[in-house]
PDB file of N, CA and C in Angstrom:
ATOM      1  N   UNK A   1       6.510   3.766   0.543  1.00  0.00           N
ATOM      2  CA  UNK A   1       6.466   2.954  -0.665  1.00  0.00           C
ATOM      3  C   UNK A   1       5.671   1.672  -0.443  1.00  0.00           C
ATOM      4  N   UNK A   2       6.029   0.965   0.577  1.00  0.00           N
ATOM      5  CA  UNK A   2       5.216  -0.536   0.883  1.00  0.00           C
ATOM      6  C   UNK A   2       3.827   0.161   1.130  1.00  0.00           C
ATOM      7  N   UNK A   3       3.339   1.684   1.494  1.00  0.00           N
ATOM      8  CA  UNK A   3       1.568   1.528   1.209  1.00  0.00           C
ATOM      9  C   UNK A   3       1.633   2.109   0.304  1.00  0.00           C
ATOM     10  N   UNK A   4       1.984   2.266  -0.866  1.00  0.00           N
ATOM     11  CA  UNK A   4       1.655   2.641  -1.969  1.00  0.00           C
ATOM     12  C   UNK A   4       1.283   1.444  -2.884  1.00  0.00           C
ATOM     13  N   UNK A   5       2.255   0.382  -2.475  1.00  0.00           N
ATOM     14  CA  UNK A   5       2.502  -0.789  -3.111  1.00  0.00           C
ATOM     15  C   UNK A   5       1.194  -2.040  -2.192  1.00  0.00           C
ATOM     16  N   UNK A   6       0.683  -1.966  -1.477  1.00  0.00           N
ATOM     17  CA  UNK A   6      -0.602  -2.367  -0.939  1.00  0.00           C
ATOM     18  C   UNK A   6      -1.868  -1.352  -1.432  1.00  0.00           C
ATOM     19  N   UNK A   7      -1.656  -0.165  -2.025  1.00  0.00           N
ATOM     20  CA  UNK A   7      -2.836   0.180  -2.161  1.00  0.00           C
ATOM     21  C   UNK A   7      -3.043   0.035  -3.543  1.00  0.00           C
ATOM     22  N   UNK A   8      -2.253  -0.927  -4.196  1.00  0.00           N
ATOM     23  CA  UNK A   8      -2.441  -1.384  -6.015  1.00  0.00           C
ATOM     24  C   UNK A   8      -3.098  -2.188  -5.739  1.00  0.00           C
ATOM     25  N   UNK A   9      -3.251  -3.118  -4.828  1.00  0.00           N
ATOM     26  CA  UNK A   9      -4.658  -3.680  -4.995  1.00  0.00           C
ATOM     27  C   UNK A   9      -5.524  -3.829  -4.045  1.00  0.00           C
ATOM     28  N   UNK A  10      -6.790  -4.521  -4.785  1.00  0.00           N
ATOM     29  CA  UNK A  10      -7.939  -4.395  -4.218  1.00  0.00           C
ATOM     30  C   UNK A  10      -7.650  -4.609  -2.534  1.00  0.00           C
ATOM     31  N   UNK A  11      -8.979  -3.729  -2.233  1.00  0.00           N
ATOM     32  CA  UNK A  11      -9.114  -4.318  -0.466  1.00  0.00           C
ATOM     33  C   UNK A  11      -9.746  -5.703  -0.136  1.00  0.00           C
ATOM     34  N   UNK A  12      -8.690  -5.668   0.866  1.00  0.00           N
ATOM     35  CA  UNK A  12      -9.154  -7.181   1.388  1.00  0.00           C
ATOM     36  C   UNK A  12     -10.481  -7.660   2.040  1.00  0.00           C
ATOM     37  N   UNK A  13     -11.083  -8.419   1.642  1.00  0.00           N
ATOM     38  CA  UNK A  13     -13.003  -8.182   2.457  1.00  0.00           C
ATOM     39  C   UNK A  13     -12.775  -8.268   3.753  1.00  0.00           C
ATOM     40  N   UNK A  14     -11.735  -9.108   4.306  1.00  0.00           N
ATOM     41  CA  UNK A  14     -11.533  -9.928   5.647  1.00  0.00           C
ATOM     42  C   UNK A  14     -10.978  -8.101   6.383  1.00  0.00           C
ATOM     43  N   UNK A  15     -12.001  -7.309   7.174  1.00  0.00           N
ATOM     44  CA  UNK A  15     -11.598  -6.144   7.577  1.00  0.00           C
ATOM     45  C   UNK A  15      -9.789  -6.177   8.490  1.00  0.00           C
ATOM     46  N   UNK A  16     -10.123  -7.185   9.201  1.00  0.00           N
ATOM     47  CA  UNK A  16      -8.852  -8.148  10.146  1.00  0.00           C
ATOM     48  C   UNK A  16      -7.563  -7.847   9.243  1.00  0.00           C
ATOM     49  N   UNK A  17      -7.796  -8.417   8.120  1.00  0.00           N
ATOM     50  CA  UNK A  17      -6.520  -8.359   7.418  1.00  0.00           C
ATOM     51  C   UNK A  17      -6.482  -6.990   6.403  1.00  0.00           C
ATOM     52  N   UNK A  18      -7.315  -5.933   6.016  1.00  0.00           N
ATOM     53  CA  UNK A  18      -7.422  -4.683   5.908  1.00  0.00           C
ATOM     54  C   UNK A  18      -6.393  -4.319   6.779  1.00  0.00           C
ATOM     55  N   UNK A  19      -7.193  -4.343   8.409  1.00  0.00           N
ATOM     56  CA  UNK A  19      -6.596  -3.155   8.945  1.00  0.00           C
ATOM     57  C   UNK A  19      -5.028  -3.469   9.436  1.00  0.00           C
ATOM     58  N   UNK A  20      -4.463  -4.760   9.023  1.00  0.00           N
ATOM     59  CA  UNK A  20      -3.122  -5.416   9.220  1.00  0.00           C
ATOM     60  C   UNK A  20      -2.456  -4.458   8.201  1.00  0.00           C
ATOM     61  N   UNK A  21      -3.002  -4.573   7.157  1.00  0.00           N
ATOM     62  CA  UNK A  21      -2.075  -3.811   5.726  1.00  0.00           C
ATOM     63  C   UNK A  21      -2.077  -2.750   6.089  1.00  0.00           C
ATOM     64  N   UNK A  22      -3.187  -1.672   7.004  1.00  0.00           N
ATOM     65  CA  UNK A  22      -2.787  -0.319   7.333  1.00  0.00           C
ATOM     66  C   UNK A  22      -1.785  -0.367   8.148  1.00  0.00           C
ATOM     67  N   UNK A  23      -1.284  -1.184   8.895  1.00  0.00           N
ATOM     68  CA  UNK A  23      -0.308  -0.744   9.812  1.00  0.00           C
ATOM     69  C   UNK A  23       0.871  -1.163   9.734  1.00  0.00           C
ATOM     70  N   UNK A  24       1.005  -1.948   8.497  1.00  0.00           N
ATOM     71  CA  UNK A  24       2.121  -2.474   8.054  1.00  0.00           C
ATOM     72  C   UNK A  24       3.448  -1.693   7.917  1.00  0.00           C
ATOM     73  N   UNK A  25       3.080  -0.531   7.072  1.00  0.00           N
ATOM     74  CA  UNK A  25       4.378   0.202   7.081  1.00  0.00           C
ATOM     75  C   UNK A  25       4.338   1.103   8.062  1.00  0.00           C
ATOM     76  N   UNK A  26       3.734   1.690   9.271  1.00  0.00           N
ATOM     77  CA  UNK A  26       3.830   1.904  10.726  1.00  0.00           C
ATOM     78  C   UNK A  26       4.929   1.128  11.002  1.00  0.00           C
ATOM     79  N   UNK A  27       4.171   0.238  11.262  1.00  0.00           N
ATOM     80  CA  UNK A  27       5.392  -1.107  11.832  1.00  0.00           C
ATOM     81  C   UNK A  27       6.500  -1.041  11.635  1.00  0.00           C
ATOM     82  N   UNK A  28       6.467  -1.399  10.298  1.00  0.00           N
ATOM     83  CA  UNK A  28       7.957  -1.545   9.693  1.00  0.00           C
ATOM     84  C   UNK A  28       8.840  -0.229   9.741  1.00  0.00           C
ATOM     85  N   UNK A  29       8.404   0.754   9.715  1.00  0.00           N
ATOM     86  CA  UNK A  29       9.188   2.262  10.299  1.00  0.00           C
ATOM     87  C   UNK A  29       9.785   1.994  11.255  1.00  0.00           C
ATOM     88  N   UNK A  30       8.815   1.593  12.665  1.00  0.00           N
ATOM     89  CA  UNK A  30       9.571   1.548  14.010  1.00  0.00           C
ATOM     90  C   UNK A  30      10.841   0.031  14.130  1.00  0.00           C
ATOM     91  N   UNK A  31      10.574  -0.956  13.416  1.00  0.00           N
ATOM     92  CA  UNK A  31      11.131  -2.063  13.434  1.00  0.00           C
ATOM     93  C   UNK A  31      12.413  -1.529  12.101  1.00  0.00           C
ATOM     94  N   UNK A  32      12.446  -0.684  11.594  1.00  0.00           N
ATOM     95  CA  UNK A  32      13.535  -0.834  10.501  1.00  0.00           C
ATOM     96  C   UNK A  32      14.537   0.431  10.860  1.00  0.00           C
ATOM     97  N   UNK A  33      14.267   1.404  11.998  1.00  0.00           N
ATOM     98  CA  UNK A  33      14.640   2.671  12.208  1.00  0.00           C
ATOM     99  C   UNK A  33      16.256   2.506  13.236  1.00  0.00           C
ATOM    100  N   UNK A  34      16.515   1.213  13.636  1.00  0.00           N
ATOM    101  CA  UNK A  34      17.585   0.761  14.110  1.00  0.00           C
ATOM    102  C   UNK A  34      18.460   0.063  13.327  1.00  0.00           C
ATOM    103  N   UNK A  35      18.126  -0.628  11.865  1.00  0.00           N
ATOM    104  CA  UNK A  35      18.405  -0.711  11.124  1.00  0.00           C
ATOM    105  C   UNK A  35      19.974   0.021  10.262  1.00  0.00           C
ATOM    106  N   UNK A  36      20.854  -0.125   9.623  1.00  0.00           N
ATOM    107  CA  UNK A  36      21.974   0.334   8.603  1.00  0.00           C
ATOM    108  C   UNK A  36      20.754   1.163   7.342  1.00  0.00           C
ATOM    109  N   UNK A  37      21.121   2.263   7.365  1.00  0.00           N
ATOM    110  CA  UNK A  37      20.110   2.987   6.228  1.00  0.00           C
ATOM    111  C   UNK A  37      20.604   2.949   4.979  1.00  0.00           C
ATOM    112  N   UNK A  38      21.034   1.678   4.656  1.00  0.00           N
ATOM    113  CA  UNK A  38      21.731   1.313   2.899  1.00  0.00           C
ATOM    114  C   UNK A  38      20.489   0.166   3.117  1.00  0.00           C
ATOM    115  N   UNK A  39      20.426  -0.702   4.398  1.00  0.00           N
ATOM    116  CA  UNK A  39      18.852  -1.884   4.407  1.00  0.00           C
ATOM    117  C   UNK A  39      17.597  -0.593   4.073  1.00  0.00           C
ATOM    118  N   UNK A  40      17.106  -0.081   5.050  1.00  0.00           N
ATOM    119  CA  UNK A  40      16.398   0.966   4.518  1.00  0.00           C
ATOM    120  C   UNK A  40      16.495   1.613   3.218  1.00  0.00           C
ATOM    121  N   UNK A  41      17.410   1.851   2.498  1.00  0.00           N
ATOM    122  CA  UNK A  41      17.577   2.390   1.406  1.00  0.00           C
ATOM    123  C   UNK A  41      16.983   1.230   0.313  1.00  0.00           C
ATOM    124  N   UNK A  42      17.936   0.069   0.425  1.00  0.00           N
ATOM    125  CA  UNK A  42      17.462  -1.252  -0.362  1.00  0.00           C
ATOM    126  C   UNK A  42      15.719  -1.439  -0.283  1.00  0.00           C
ATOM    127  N   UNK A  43      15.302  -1.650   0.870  1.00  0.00           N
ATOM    128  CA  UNK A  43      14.079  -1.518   0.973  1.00  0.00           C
ATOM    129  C   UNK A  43      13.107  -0.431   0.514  1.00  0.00           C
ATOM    130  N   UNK A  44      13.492   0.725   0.635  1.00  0.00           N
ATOM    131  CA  UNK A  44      12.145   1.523  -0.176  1.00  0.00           C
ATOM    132  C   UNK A  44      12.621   1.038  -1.867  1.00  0.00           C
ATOM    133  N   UNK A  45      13.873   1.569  -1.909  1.00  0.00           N
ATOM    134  CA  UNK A  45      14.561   0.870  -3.569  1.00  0.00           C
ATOM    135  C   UNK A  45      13.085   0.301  -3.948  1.00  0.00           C
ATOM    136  N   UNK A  46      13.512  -1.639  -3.650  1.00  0.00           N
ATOM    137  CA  UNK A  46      12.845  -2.284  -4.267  1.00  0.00           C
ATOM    138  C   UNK A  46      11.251  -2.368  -3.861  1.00  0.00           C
ATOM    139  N   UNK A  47      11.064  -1.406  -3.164  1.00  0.00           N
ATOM    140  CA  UNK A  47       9.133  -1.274  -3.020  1.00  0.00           C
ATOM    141  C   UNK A  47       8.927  -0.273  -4.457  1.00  0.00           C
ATOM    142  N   UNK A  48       9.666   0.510  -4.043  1.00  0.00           N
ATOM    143  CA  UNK A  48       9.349   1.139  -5.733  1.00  0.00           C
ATOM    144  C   UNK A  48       9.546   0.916  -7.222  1.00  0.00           C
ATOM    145  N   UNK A  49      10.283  -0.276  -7.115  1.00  0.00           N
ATOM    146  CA  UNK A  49      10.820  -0.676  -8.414  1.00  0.00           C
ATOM    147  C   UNK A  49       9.423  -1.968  -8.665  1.00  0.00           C
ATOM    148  N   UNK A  50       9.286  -2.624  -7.195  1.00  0.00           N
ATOM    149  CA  UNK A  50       7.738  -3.564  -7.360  1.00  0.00           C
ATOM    150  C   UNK A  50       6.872  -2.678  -7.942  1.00  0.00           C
ATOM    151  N   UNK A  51       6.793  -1.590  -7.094  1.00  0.00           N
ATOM    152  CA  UNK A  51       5.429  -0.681  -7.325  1.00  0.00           C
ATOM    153  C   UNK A  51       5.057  -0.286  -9.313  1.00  0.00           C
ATOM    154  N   UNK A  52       6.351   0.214  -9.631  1.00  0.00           N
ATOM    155  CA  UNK A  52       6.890   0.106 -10.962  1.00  0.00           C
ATOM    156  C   UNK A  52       6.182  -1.226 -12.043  1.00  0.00           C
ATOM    157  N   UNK A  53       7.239  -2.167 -11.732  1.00  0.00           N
ATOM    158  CA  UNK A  53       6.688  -3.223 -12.565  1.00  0.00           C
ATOM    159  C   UNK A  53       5.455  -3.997 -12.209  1.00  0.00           C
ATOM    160  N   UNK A  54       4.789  -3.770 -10.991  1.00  0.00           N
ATOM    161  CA  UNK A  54       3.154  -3.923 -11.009  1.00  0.00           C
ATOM    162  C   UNK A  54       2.427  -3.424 -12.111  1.00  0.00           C
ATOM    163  N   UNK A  55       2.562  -2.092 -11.846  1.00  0.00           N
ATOM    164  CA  UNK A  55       1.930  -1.043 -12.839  1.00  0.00           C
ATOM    165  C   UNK A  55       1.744  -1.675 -14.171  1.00  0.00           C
ATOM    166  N   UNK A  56       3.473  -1.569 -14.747  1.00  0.00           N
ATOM    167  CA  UNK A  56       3.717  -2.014 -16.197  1.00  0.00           C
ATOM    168  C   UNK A  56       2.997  -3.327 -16.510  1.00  0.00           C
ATOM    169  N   UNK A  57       2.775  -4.252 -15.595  1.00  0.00           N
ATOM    170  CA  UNK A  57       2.155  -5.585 -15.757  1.00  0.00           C
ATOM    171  C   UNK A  57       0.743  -5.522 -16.162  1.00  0.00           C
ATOM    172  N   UNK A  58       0.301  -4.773 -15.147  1.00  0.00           N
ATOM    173  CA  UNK A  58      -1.265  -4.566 -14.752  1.00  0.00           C
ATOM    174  C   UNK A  58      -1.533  -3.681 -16.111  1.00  0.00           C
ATOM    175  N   UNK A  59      -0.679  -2.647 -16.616  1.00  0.00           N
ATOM    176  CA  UNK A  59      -1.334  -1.985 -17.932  1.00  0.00           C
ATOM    177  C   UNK A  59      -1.302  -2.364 -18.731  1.00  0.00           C
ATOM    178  N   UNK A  60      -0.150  -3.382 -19.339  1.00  0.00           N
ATOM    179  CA  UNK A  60       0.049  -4.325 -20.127  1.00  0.00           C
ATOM    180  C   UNK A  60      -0.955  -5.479 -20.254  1.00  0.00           C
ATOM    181  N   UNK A  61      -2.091  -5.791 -19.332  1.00  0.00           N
ATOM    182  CA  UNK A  61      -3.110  -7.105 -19.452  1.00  0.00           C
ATOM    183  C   UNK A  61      -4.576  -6.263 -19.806  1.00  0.00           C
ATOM    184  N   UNK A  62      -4.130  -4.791 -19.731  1.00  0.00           N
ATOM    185  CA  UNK A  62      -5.585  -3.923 -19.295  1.00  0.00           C
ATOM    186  C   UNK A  62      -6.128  -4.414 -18.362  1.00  0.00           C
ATOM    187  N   UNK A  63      -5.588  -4.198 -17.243  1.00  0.00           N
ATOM    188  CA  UNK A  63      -6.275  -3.919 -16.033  1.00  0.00           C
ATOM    189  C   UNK A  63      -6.077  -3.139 -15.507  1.00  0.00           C
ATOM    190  N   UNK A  64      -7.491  -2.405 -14.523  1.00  0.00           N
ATOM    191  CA  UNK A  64      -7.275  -1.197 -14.214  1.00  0.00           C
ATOM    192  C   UNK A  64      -6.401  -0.846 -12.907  1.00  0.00           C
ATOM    193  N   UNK A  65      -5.966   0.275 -12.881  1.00  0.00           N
ATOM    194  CA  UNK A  65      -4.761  -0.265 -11.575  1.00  0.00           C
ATOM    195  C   UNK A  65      -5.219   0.964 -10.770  1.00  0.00           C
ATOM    196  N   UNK A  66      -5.888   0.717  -9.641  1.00  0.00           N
ATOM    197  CA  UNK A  66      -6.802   0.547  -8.602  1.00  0.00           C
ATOM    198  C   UNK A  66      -6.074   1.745  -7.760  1.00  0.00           C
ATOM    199  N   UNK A  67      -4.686   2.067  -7.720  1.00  0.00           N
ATOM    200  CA  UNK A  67      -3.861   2.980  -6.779  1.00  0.00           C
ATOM    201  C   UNK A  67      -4.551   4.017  -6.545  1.00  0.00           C
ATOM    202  N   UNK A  68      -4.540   4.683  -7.455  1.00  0.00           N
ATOM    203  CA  UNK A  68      -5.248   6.203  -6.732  1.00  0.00           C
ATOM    204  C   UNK A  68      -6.940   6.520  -6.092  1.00  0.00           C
ATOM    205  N   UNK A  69      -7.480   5.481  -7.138  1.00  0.00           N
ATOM    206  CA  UNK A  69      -8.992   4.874  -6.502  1.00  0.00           C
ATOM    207  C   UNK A  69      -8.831   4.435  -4.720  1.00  0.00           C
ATOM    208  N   UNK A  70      -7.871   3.774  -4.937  1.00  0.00           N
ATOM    209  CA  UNK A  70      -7.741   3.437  -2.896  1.00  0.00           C
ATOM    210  C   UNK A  70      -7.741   3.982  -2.378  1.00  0.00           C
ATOM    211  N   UNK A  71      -6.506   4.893  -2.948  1.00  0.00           N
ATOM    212  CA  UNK A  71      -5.876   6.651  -2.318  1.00  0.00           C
ATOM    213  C   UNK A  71      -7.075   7.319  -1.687  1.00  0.00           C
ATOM    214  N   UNK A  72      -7.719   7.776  -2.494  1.00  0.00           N
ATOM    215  CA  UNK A  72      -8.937   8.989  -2.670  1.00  0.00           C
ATOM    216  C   UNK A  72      -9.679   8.419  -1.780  1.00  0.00           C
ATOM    217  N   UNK A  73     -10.173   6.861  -1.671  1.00  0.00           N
ATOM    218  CA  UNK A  73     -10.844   6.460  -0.876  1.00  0.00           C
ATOM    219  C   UNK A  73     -10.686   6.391   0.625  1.00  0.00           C
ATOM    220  N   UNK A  74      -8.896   6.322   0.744  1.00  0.00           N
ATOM    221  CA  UNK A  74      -8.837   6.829   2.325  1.00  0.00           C
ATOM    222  C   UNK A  74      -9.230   8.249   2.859  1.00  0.00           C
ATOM    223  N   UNK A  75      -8.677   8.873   2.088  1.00  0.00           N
ATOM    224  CA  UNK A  75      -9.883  10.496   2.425  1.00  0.00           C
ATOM    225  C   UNK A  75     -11.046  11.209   2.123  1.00  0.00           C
ATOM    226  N   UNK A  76     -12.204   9.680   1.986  1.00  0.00           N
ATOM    227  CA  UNK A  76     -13.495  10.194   1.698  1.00  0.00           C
ATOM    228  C   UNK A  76     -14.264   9.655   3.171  1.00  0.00           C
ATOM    229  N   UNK A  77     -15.023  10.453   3.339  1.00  0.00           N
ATOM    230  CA  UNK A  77     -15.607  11.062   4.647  1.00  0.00           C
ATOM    231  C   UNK A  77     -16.891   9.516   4.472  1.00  0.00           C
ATOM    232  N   UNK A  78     -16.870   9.061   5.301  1.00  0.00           N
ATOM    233  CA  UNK A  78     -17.668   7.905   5.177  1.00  0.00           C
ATOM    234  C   UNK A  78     -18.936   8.660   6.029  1.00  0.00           C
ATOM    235  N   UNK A  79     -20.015   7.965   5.616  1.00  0.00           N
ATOM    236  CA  UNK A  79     -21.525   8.787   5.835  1.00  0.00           C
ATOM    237  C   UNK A  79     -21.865   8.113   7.331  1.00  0.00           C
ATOM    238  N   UNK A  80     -22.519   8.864   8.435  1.00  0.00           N
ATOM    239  CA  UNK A  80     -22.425   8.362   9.875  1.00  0.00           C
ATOM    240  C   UNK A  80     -23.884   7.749   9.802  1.00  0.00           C
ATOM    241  N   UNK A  81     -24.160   7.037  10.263  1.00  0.00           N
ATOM    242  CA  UNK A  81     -24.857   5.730  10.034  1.00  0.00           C
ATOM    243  C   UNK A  81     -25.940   6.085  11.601  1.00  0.00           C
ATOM    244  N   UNK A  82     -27.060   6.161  11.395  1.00  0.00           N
ATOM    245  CA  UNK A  82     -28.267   6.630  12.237  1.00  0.00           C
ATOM    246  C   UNK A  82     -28.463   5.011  12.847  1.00  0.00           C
ATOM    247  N   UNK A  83     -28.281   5.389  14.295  1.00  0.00           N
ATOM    248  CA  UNK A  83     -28.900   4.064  14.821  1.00  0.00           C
ATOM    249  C   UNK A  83     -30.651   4.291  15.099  1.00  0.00           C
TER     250      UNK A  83
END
């Protein structure tokens, strides 16, 4: 849920802090897996209920909401670059 909820918006130019947001919910897996799973539970909860009222916000101003555009973009084959 927390990369679903980072991939509503745009990418960050600063690659540094890109590739921080990819590993964010990595992280937080191994750091939350010792955890009481009602905290875990609370936690995806309210990533999806953010993820939720992002949406509703973002469609409500007409703006376009960027999620699945990100998505698609992590599994497009980037072109190998001729030195």
């Amino acid at each position: 849920t927390m990369f679903l909820q980072m991939r509503m918006n745009p990418t960050p130019p600063d690659p540094t802090q890109a590739m921080i947001f990819n590993w964010m919910p990595l992280i937080f897996t191994f750091m939350l897996a010792s955890f009481p799973a009602g905290l875990v539970i609370y936690w995806a909860w309210n990533n999806t209920l953010s993820i939720t009222q992002q949406a509703v916000i973002m469609k409500r101003q007409g703006a376009k909401i960027e999620l699945f555009d990100n998505i698609k973009g992590l599994f497009k084959r980037k072109p190998v670059q001729s030195k």
